[in-house]
Protein backbone atom coordinates (compact mmCIF):
# COMPACT_ATOMS: atom_id res chain seq x y z
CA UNK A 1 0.00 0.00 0.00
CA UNK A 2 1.24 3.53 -0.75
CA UNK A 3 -0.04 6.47 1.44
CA UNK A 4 1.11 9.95 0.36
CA UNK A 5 1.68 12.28 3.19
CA UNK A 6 0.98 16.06 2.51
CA UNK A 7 4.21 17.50 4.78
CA UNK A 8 1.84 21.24 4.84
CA UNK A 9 -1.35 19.78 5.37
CA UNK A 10 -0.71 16.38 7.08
CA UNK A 11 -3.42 14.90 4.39
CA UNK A 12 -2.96 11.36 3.80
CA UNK A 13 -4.28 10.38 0.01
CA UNK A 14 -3.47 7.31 -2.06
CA UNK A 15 -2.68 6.98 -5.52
CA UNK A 16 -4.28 9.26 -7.82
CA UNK A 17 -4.42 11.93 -4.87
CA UNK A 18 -7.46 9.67 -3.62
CA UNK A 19 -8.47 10.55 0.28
CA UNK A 20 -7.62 8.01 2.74
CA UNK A 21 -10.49 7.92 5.11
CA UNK A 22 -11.51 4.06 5.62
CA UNK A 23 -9.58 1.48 5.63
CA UNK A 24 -10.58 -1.88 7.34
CA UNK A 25 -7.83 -4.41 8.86
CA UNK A 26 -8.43 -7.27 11.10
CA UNK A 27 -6.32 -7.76 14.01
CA UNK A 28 -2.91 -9.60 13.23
CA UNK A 29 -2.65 -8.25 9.75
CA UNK A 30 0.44 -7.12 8.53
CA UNK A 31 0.92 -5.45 5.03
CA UNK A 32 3.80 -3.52 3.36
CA UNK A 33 3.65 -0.08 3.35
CA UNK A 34 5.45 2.76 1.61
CA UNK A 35 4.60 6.56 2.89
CA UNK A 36 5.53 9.13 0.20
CA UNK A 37 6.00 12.93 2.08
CA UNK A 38 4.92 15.28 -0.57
CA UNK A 39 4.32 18.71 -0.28
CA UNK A 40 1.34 19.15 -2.27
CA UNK A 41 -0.07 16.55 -4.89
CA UNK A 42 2.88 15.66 -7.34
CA UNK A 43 5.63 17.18 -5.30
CA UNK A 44 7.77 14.92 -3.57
CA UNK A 45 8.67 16.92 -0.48
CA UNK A 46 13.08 17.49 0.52
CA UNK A 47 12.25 17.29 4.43
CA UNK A 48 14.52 15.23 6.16
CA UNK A 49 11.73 14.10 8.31
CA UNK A 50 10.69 10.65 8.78
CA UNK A 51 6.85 9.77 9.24
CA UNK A 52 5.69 7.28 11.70
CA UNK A 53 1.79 6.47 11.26
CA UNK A 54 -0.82 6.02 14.20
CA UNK A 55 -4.35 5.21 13.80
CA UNK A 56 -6.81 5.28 16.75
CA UNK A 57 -10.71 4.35 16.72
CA UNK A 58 -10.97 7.48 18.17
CA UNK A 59 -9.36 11.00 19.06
CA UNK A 60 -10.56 10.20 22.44
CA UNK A 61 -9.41 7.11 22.90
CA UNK A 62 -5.36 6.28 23.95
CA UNK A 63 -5.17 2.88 22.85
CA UNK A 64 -3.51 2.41 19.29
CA UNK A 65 -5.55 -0.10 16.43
CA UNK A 66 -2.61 0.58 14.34
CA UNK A 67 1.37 1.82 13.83
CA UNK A 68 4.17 2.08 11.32
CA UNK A 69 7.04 2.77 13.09
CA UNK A 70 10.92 2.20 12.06
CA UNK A 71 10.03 3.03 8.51
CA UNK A 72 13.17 2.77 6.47
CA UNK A 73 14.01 5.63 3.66
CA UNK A 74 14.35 4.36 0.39
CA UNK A 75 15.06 5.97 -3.33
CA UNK A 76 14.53 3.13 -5.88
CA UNK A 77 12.82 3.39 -9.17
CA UNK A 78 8.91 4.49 -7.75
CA UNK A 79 11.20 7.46 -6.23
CA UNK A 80 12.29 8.89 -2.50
CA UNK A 81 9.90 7.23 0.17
CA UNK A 82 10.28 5.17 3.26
CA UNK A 83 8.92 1.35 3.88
CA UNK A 84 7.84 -0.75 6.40
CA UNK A 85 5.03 -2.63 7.31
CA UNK A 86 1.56 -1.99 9.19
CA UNK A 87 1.09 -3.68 12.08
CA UNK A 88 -2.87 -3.55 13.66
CA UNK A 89 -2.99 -3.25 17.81
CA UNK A 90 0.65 -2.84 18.61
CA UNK A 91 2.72 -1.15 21.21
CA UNK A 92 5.76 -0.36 19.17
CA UNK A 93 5.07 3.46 18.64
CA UNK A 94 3.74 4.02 22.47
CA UNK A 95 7.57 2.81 22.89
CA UNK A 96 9.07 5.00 20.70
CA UNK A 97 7.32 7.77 22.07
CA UNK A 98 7.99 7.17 25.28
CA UNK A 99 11.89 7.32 24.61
């Protein structure tokens, strides 16, 4: 899956500058991700940043459903982005935020 990450906005979009607002995962699932920082649709962004992706059920609500964390930078033939994989109810970025 490729999510493109608006670096002004914080948008997140899929190919085609679709939104991303639903996606539906069962507990357990892993799936490869790449995250594309962009700043605007069609401009790959220069930040030196480096995204890590949290999804709650809820603002509200402190428990995680799902992370990318320890997403590796990569510049291959689809173009600058970093990889990794989604993991559904982990702990890994309440770690890393913690440290």
């Amino acid at each position: 899956m490729i999510i493109y990450i608006d670096a002004n906005t914080l948008a997140l979009t899929t190919a085609g500058q679709v939104p991303l607002t639903d996606m539906a995962l069962v507990r357990g699932d892993k799936m490869p991700l790449r995250i594309v920082l962009t700043d605007g649709p069609g401009n790959p962004s220069n930040s030196d940043e480096v995204p890590v992706l949290a999804v709650k059920k809820s603002l509200g609500d402190d428990s995680l459903v799902l992370a990318a964390t320890n997403l590796e930078p990569v510049d291959d033939a689809l173009g600058p982005a970093y990889v990794g994989s989604l993991s559904v109810n982990t702990t890994q970025l309440i770690a890393a935020m913690n440290s």
